[in-house]
C-alpha atoms as a PDB file:
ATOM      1  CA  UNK A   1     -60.273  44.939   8.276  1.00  0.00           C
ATOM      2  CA  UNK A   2     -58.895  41.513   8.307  1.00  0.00           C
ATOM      3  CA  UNK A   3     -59.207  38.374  10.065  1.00  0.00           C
ATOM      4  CA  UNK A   4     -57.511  36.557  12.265  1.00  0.00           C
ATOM      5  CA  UNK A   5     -57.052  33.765  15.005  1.00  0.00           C
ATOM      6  CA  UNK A   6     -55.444  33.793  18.255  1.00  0.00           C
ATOM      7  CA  UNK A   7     -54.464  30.892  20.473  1.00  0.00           C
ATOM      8  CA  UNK A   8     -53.875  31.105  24.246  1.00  0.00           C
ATOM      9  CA  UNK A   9     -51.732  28.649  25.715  1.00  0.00           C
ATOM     10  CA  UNK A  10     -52.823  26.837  29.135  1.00  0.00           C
ATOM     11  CA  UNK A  11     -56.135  28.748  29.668  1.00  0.00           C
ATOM     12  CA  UNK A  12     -58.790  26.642  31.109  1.00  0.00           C
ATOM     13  CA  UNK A  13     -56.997  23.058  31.196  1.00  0.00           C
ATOM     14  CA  UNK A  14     -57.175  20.880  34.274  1.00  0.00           C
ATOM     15  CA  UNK A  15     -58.554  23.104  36.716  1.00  0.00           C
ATOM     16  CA  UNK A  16     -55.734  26.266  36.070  1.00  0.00           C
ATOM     17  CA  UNK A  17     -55.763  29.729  34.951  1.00  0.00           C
ATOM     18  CA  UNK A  18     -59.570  29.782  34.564  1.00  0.00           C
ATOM     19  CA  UNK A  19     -60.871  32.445  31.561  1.00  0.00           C
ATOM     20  CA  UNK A  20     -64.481  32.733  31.188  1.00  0.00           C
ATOM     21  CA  UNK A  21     -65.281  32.805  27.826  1.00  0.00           C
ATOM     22  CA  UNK A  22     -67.286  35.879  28.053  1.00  0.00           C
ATOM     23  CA  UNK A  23     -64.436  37.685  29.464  1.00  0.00           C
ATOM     24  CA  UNK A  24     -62.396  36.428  27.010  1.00  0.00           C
ATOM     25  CA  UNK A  25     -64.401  38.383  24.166  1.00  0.00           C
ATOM     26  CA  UNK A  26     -64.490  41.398  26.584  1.00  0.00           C
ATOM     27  CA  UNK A  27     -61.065  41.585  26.498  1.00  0.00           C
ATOM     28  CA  UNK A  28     -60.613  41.433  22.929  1.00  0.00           C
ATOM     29  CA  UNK A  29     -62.996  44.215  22.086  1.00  0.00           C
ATOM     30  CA  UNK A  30     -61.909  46.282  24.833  1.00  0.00           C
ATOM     31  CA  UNK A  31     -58.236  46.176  22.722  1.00  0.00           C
ATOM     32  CA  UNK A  32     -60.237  47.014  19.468  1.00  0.00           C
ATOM     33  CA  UNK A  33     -61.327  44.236  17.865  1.00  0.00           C
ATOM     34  CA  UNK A  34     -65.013  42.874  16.728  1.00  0.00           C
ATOM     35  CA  UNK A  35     -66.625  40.278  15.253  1.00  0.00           C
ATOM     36  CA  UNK A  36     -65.279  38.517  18.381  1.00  0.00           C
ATOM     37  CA  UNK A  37     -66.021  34.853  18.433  1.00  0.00           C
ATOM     38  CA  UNK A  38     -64.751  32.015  21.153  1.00  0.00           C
ATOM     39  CA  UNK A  39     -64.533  27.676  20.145  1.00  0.00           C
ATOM     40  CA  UNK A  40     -65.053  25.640  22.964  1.00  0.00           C
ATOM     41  CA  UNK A  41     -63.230  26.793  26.406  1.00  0.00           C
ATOM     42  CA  UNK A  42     -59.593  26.153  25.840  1.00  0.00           C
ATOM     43  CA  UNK A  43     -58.652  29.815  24.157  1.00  0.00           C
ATOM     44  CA  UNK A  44     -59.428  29.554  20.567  1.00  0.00           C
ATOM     45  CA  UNK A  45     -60.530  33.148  19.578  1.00  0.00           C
ATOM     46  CA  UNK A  46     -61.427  34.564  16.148  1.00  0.00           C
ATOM     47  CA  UNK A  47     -61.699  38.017  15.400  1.00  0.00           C
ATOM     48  CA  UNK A  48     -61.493  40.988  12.782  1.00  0.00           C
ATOM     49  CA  UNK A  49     -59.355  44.103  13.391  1.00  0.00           C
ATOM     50  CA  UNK A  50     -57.712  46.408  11.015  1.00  0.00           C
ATOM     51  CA  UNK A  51     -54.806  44.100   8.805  1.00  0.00           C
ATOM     52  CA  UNK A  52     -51.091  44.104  10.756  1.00  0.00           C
ATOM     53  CA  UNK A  53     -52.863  44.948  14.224  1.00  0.00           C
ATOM     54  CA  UNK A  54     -53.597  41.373  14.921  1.00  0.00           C
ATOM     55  CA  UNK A  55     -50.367  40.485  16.991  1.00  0.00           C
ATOM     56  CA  UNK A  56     -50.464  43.936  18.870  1.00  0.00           C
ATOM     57  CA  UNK A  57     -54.005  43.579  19.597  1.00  0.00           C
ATOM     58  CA  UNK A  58     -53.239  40.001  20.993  1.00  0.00           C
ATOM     59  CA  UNK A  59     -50.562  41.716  22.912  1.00  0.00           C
ATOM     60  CA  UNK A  60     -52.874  44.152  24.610  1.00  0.00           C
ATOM     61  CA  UNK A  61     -55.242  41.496  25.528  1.00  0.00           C
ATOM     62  CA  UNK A  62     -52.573  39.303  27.193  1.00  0.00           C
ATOM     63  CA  UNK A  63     -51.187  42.340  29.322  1.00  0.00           C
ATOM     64  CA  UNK A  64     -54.867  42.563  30.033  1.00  0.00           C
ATOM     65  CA  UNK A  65     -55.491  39.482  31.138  1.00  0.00           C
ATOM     66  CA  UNK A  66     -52.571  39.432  33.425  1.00  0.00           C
ATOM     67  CA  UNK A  67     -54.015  42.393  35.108  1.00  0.00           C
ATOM     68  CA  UNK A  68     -57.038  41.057  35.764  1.00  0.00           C
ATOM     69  CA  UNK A  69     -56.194  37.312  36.664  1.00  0.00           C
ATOM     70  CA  UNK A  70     -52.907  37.269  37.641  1.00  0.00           C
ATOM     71  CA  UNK A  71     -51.323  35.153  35.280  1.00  0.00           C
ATOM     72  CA  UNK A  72     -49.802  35.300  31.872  1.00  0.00           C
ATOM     73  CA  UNK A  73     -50.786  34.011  29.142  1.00  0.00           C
ATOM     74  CA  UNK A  74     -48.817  33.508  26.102  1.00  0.00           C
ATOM     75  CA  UNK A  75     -50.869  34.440  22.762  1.00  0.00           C
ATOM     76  CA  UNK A  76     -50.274  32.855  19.167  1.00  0.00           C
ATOM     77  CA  UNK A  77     -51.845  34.829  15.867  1.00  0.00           C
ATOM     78  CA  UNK A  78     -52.362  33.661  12.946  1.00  0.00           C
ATOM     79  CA  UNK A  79     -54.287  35.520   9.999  1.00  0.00           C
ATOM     80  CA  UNK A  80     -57.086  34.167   8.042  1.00  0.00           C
ATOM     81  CA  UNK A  81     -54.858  33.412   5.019  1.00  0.00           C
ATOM     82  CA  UNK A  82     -52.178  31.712   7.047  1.00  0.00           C
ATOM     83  CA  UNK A  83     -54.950  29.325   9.034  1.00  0.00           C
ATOM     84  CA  UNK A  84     -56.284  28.155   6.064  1.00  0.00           C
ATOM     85  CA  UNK A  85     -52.625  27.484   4.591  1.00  0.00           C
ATOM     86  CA  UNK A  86     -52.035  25.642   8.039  1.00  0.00           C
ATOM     87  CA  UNK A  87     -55.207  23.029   7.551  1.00  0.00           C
ATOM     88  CA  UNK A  88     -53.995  22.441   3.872  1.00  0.00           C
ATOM     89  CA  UNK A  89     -50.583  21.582   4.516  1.00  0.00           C
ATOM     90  CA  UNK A  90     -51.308  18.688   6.952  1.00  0.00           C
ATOM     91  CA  UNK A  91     -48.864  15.853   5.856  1.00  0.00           C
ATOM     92  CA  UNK A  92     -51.511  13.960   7.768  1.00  0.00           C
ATOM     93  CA  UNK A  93     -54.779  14.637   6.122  1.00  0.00           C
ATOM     94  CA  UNK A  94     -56.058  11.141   5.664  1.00  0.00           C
ATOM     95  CA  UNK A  95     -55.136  10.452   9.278  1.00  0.00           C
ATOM     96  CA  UNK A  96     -57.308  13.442  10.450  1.00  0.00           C
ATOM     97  CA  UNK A  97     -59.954  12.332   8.436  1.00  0.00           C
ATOM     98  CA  UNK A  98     -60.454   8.697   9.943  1.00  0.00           C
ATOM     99  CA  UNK A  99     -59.223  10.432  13.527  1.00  0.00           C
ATOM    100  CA  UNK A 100     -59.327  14.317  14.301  1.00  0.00           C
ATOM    101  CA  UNK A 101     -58.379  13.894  17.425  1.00  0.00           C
ATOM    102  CA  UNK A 102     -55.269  11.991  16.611  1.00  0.00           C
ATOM    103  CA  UNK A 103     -53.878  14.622  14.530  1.00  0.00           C
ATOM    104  CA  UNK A 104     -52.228  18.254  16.258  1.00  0.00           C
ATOM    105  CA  UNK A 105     -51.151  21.332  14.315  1.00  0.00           C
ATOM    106  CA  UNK A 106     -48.652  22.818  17.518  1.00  0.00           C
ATOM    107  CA  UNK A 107     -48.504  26.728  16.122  1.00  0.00           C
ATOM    108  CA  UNK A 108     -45.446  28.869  16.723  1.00  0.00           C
ATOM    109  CA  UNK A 109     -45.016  32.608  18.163  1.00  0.00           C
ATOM    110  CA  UNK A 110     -42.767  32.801  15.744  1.00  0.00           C
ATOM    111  CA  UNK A 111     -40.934  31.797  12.178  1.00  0.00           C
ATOM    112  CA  UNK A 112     -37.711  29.343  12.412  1.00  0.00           C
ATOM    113  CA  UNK A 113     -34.857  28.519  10.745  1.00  0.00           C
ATOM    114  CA  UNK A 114     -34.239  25.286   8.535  1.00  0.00           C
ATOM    115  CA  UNK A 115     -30.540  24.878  11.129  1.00  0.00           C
ATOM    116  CA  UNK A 116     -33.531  24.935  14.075  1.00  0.00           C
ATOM    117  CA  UNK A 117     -35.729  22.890  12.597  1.00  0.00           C
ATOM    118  CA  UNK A 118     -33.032  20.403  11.740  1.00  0.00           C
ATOM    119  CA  UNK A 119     -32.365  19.948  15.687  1.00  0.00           C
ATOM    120  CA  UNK A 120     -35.996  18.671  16.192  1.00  0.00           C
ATOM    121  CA  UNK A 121     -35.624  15.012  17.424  1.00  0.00           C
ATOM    122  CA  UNK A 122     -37.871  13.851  19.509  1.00  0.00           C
ATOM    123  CA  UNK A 123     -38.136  10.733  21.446  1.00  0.00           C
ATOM    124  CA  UNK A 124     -40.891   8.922  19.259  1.00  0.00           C
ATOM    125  CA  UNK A 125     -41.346   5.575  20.826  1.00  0.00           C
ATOM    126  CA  UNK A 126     -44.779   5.772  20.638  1.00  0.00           C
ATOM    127  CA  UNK A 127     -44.770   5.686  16.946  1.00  0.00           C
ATOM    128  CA  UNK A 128     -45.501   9.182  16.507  1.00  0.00           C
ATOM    129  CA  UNK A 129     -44.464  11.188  13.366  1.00  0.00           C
ATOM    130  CA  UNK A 130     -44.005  14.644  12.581  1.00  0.00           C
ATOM    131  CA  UNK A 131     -43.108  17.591  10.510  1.00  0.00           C
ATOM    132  CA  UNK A 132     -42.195  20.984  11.206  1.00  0.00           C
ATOM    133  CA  UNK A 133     -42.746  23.790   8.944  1.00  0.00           C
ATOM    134  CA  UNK A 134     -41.558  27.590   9.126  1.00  0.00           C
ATOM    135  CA  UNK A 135     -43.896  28.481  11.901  1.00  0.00           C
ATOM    136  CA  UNK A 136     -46.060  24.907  12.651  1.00  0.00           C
ATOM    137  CA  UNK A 137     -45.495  21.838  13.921  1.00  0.00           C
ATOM    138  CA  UNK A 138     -48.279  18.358  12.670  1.00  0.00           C
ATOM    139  CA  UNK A 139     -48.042  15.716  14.617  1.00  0.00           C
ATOM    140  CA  UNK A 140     -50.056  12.370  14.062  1.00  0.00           C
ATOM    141  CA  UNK A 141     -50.589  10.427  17.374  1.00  0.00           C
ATOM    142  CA  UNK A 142     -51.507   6.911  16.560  1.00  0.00           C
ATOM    143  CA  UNK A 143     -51.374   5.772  20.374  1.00  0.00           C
ATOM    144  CA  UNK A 144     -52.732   9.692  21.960  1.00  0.00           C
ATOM    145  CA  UNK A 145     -50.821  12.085  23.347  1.00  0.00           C
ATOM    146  CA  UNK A 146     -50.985  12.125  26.456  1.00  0.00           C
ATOM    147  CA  UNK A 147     -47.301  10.008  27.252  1.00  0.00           C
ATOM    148  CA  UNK A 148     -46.100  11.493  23.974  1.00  0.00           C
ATOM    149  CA  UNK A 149     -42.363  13.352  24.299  1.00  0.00           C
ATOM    150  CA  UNK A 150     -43.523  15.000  21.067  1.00  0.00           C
ATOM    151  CA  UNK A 151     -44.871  18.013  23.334  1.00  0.00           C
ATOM    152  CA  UNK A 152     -45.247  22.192  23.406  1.00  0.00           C
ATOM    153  CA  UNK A 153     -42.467  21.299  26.237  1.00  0.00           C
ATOM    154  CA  UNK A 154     -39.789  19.544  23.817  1.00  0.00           C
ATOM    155  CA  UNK A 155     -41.087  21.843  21.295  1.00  0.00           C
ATOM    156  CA  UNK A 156     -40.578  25.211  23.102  1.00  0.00           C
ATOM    157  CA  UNK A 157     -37.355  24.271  24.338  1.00  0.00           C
ATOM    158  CA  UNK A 158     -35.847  22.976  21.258  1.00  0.00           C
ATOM    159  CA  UNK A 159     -37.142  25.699  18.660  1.00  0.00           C
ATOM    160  CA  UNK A 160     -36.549  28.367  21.076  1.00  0.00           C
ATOM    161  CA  UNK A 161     -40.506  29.719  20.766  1.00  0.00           C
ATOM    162  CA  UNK A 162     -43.689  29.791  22.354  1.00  0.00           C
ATOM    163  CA  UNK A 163     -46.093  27.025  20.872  1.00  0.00           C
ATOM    164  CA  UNK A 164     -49.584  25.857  21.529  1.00  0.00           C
ATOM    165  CA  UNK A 165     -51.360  22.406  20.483  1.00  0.00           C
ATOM    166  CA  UNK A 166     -55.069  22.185  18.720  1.00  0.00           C
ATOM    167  CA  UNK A 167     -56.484  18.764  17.935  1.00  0.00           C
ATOM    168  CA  UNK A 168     -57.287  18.344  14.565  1.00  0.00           C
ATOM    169  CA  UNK A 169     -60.920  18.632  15.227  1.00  0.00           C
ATOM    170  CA  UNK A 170     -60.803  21.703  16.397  1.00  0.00           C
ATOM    171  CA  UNK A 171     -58.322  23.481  14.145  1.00  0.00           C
ATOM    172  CA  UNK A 172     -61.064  22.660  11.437  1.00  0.00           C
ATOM    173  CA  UNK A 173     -63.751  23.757  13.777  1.00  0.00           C
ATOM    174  CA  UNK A 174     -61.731  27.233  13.923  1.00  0.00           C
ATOM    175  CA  UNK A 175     -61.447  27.778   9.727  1.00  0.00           C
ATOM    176  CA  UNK A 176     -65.242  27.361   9.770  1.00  0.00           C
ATOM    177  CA  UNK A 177     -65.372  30.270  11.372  1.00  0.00           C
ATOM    178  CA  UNK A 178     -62.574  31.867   9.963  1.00  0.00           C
ATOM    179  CA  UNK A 179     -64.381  31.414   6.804  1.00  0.00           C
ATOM    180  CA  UNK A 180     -67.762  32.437   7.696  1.00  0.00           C
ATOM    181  CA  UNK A 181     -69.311  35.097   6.266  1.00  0.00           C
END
């Protein structure tokens, strides 16, 4: 077995596509996995399931999901290994430290190229910086994010993926329990 995390994107923010936790961890151990734990509402799962099922198992619970709500839901995995890799690569540690909230990891569905990556430009007038990696994005915030261009919009559109956005706080709050015992 092996552990991993999965991200859903747009579950349970402002008022739209409404998840119940609970049904949430249904869902994933219907598909197969245990050890089935939710953070906070927004669609931070981890779970165990036997090693190179996580991303079909995430699969299966998004076509599940869609069944029984209506809407999709697009599903980022990461594995235990790679999480922990992902909170020790933040270019902006010491601005997480002073403000969690300041710093985002935005995760991709998927790998991309350095000629993709190169493209990345953003409109930064807020004084935002970034870096993108092979399969993440950190961005530090200094002024929030909420009128930031730096966005899983810009971000989908311009490295041709899927990506969802975790405050720093809670992408540490996730490898404590990806490291739990």
């Amino acid at each position: 077995m092996a552990r991993f995390v999965a991200l859903l994107r747009g579950i349970n923010v402002g008022g739209n596509h409404m998840l119940p936790m609970d049904d949430l961890r249904t869902h994933f151990e219907e598909a197969g996995a245990t050890s089935v734990q939710t953070y906070i509402q927004s669609g931070n799962v981890v779970f165990d399931a036997p090693a190179r099922q996580g991303v079909k198992l995430a699969q299966t619970v998004a076509q599940a999901i869609e069944i029984s709500t209506g809407f999709s839901v697009p599903i980022v995995v990461r594995t235990a290994d790679a999480w922990n890799a992902l909170v020790e690569g933040n270019p902006f540690a010491a601005e997480a430290k002073k403000d969690p909230k300041r710093v985002h990891a935005m995760l991709l569905d998927r790998t991309t190229t350095k000629p993709v990556r190169a493209k990345f430009e953003p409109d930064c007038r807020l004084g935002e910086r970034f870096e993108v990696v092979k399969d993440a994005l950190y961005v530090d915030y200094p002024n929030g994010s909420a009128r930031s261009k730096v966005d899983v919009t810009y971000s989908d559109r311009v490295l041709s993926c899927t990506t969802t956005a975790r405050n720093w706080r809670t992408v540490v709050a996730i490898q404590q329990l990806v490291n739990a015992s």
